[in-house]
PDB file of N, CA and C in Angstrom:
ATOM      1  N   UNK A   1      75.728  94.562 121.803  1.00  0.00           N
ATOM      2  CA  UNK A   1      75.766  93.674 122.938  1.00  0.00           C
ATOM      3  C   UNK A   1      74.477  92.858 122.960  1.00  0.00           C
ATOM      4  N   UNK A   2      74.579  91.477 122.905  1.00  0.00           N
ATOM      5  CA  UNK A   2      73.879  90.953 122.777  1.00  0.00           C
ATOM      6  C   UNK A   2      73.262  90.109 124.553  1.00  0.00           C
ATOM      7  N   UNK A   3      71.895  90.349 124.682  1.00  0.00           N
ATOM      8  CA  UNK A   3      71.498  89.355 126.450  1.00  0.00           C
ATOM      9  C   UNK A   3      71.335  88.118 126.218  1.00  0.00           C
ATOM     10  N   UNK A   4      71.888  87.023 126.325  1.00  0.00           N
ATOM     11  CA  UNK A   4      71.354  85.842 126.096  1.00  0.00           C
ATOM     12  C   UNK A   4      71.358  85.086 127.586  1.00  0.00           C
ATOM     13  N   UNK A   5      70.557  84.107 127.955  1.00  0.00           N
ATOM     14  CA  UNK A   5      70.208  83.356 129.081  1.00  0.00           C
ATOM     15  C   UNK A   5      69.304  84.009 129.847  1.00  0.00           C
ATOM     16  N   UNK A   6      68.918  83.464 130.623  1.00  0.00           N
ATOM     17  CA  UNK A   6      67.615  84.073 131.571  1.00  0.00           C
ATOM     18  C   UNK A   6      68.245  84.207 133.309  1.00  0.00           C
ATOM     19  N   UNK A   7      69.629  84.506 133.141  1.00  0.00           N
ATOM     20  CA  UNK A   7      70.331  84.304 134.500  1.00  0.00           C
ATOM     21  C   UNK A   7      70.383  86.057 134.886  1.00  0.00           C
ATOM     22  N   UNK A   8      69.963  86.369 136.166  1.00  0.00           N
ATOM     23  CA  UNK A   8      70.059  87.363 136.700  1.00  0.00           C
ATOM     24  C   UNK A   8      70.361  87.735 138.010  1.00  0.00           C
ATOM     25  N   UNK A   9      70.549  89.039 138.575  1.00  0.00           N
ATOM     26  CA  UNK A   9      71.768  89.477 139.617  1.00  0.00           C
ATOM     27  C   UNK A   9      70.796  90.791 140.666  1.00  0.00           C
ATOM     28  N   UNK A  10      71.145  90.264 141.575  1.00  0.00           N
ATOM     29  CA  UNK A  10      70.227  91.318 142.552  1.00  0.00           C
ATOM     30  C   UNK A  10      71.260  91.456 144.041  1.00  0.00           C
ATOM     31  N   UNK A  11      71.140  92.541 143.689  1.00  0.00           N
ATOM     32  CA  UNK A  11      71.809  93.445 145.379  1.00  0.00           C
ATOM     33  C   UNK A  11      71.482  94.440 146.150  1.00  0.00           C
ATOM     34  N   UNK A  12      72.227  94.298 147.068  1.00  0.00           N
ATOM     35  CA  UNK A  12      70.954  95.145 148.311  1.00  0.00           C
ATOM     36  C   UNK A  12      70.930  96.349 148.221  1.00  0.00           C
ATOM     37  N   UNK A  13      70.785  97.386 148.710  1.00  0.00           N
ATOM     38  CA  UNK A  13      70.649  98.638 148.844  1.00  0.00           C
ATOM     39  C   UNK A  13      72.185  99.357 149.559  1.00  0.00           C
ATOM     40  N   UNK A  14      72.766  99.507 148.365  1.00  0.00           N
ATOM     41  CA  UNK A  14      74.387  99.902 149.206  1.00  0.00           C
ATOM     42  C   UNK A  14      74.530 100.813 150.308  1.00  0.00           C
ATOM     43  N   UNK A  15      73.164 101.646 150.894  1.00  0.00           N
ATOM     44  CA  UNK A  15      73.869 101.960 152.468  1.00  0.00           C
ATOM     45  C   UNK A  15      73.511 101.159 153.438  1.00  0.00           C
ATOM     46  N   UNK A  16      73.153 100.101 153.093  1.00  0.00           N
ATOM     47  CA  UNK A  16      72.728  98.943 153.980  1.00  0.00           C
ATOM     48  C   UNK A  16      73.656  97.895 153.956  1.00  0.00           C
ATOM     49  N   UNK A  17      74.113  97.462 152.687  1.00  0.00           N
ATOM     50  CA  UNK A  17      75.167  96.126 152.662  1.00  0.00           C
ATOM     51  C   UNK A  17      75.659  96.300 151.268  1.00  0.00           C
ATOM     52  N   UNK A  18      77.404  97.669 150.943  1.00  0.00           N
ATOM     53  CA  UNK A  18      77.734  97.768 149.480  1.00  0.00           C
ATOM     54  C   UNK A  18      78.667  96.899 149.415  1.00  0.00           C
ATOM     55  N   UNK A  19      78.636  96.356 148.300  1.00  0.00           N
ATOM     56  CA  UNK A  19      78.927  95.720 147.578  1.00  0.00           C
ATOM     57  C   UNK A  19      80.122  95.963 146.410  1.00  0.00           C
ATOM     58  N   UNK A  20      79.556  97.123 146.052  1.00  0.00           N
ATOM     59  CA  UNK A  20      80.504  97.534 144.728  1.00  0.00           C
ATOM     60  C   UNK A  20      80.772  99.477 145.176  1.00  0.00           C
ATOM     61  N   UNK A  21      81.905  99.567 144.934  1.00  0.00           N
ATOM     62  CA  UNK A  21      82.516 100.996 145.010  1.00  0.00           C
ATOM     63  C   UNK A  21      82.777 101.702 143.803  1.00  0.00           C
ATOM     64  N   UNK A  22      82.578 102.786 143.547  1.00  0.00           N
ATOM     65  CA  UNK A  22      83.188 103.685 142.459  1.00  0.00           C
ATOM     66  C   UNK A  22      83.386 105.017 142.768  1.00  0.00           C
ATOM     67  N   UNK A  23      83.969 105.619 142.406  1.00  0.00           N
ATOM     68  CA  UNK A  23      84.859 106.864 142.373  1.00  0.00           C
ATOM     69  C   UNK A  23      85.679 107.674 141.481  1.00  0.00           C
ATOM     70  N   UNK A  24      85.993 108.987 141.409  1.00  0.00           N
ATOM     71  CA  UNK A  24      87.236 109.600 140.533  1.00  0.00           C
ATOM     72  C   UNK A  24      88.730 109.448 141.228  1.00  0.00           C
ATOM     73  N   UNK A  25      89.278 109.183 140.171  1.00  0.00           N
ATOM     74  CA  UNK A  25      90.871 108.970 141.081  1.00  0.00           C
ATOM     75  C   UNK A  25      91.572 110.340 140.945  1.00  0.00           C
ATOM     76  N   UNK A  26      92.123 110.367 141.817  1.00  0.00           N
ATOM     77  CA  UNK A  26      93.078 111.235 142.098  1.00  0.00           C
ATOM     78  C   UNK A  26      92.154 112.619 143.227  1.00  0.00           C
ATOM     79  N   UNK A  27      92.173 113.805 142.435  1.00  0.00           N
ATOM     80  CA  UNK A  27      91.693 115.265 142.816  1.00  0.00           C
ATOM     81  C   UNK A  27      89.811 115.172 141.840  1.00  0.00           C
ATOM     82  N   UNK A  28      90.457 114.573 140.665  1.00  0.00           N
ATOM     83  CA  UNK A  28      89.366 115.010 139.440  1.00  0.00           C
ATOM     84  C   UNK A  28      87.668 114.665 140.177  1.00  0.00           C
ATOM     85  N   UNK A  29      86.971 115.491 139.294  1.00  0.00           N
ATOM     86  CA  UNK A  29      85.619 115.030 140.119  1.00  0.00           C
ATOM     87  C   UNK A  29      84.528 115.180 138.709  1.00  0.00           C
ATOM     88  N   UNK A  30      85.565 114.884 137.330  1.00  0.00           N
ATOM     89  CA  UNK A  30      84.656 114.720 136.524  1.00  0.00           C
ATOM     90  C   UNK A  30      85.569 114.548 134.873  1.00  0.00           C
ATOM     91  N   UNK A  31      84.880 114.680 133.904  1.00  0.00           N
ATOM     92  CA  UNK A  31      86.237 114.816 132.991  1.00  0.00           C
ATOM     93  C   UNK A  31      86.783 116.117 132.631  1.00  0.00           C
ATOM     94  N   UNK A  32      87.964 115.758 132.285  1.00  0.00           N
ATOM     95  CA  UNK A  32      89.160 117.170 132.396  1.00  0.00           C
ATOM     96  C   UNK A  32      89.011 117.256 130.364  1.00  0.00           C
ATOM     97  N   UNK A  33      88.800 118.538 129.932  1.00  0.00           N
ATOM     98  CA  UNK A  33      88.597 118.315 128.754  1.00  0.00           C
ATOM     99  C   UNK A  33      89.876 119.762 128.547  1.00  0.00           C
ATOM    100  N   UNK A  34      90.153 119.267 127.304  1.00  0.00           N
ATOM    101  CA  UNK A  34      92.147 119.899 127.491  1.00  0.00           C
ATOM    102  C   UNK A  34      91.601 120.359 125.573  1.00  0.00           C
ATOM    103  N   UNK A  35      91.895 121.822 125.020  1.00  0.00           N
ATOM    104  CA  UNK A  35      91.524 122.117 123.689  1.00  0.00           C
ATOM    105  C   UNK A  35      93.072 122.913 123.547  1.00  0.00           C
ATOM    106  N   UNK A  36      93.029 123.244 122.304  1.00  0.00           N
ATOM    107  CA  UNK A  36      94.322 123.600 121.598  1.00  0.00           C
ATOM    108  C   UNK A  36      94.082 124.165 120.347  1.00  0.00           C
ATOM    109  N   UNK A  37      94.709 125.645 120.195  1.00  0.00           N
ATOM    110  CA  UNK A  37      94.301 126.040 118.351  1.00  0.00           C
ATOM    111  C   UNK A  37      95.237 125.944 118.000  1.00  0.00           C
ATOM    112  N   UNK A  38      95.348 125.731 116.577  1.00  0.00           N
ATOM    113  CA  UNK A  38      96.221 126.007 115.848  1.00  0.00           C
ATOM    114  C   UNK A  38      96.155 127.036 115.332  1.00  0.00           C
ATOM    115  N   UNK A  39      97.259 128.308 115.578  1.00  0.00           N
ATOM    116  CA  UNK A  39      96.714 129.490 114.729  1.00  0.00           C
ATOM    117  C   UNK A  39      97.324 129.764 113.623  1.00  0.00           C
ATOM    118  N   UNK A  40      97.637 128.828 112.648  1.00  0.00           N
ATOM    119  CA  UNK A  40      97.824 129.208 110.931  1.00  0.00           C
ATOM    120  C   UNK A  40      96.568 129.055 110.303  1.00  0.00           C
ATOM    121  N   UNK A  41      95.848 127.301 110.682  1.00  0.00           N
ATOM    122  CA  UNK A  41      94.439 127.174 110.290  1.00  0.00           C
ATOM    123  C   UNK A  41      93.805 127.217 111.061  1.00  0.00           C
ATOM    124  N   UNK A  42      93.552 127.629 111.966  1.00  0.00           N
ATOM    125  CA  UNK A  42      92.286 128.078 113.041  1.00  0.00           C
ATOM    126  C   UNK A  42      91.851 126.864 113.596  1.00  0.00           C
ATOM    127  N   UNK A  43      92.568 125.696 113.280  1.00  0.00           N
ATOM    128  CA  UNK A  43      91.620 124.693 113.418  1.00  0.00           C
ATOM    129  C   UNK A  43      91.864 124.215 115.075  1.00  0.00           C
ATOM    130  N   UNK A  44      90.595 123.519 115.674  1.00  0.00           N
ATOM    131  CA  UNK A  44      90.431 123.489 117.075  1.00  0.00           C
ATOM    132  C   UNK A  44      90.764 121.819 117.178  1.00  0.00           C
ATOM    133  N   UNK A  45      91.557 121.465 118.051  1.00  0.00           N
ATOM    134  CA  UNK A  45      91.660 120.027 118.751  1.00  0.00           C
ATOM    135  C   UNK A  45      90.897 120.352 120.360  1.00  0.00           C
ATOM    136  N   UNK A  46      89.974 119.345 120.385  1.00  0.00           N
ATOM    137  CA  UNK A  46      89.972 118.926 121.599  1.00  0.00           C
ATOM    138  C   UNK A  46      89.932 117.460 122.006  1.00  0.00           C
ATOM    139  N   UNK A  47      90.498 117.736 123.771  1.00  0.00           N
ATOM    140  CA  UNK A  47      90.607 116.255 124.166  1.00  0.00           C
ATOM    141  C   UNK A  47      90.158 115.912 125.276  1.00  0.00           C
ATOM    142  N   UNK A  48      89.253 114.453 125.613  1.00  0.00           N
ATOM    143  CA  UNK A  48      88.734 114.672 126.709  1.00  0.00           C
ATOM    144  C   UNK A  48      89.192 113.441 127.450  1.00  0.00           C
ATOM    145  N   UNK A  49      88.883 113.216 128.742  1.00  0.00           N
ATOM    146  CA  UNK A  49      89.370 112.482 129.586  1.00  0.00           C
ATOM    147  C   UNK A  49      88.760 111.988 130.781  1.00  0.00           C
ATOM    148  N   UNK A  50      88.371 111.053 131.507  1.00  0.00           N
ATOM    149  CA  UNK A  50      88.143 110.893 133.131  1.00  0.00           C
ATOM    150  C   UNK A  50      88.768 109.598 133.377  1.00  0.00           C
ATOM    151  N   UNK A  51      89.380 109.529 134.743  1.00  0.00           N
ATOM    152  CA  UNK A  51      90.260 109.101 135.624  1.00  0.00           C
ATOM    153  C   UNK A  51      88.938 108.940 136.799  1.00  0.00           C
ATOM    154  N   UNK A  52      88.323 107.254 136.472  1.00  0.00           N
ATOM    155  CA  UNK A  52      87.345 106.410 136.856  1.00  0.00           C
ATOM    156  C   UNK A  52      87.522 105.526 137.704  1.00  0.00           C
ATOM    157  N   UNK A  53      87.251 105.040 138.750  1.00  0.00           N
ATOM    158  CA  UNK A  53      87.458 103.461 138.967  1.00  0.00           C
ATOM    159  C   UNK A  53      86.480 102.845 139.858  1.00  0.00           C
ATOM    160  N   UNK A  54      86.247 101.423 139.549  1.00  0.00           N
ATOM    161  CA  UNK A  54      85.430 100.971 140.475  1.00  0.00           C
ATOM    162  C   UNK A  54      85.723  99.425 140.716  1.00  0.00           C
ATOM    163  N   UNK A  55      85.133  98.916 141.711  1.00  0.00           N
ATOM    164  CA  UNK A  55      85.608  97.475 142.142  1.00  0.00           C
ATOM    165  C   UNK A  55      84.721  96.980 143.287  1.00  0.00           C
ATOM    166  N   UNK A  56      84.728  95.567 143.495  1.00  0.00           N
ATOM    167  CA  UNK A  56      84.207  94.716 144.149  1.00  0.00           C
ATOM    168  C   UNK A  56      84.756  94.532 145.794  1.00  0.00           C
ATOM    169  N   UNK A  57      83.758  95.347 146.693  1.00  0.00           N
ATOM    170  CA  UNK A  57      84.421  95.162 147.630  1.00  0.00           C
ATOM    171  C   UNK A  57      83.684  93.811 148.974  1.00  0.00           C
ATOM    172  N   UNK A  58      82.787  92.986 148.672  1.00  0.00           N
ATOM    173  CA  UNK A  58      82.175  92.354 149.465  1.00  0.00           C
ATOM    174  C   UNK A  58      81.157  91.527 148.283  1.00  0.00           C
ATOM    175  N   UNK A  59      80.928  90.193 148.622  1.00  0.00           N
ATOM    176  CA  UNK A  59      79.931  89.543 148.316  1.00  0.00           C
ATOM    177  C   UNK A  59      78.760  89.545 148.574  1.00  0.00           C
ATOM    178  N   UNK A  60      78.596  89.631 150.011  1.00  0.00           N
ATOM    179  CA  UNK A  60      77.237  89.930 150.904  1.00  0.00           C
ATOM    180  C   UNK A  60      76.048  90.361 150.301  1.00  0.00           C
ATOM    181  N   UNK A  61      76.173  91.320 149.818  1.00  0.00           N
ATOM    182  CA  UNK A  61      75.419  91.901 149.352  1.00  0.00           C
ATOM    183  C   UNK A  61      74.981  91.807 147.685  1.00  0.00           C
ATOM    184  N   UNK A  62      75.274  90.562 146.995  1.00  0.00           N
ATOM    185  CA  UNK A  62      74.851  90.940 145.778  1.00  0.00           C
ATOM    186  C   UNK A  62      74.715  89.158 146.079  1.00  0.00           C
ATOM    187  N   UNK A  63      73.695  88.602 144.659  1.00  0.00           N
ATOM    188  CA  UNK A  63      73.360  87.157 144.795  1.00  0.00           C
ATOM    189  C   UNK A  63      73.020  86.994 143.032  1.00  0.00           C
ATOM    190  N   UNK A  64      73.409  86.007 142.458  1.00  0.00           N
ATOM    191  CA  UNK A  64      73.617  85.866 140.832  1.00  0.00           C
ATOM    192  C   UNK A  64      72.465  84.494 141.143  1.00  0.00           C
ATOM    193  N   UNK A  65      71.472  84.600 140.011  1.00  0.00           N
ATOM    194  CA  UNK A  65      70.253  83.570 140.055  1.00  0.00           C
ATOM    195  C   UNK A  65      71.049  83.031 138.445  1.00  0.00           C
ATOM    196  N   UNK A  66      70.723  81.769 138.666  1.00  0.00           N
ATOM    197  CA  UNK A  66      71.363  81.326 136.991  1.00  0.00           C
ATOM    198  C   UNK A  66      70.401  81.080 135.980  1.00  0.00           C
ATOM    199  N   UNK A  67      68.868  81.300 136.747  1.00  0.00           N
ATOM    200  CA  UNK A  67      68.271  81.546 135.784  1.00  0.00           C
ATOM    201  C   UNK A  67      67.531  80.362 135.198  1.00  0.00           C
ATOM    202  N   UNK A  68      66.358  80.021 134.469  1.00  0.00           N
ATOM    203  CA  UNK A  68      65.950  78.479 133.956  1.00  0.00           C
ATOM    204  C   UNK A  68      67.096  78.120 133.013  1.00  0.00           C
ATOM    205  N   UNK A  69      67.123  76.814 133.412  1.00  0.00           N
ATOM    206  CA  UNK A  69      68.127  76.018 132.497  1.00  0.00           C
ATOM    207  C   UNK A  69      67.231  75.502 131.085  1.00  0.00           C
ATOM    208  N   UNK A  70      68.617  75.784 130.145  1.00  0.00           N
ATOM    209  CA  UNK A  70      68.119  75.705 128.743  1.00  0.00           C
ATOM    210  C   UNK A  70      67.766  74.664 128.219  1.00  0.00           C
ATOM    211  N   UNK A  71      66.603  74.539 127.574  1.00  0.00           N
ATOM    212  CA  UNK A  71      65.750  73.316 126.970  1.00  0.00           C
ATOM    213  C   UNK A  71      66.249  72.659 125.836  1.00  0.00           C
TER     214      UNK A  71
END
């Protein structure tokens, strides 16, 4: 990932004015990791998972600077 431009983003202190929400969906409160043997070759699968989400709930509180314009 590359930063290019000099444009940057500042927001307030989310118990004062949030802005952005995130959470686990459903029950989960982290990732659910699910394993399985095979017992002819011993061999182990595992699998992991989290059920994430987050989103934009207000403007107020966040402000995008665009930064010096390019020469």
């Amino acid at each position: 990932m590359n930063v290019e431009g000099t444009a940057w983003y500042l927001f307030a202190d989310p118990v004062l004015c949030p802005s952005v929400v995130y959470g686990y969906v459903g029950d989960s409160e982290g990732p659910t990791v699910i394993s399985e043997t095979d017992f002819s070759s011993q061999a182990v699968k595992v699998r992991a998972s989290i059920d994430f989400g987050y989103g934009a709930i207000d403007h107020i509180g966040a402000v995008k600077n665009p930064g010096a314009p390019a020469s």
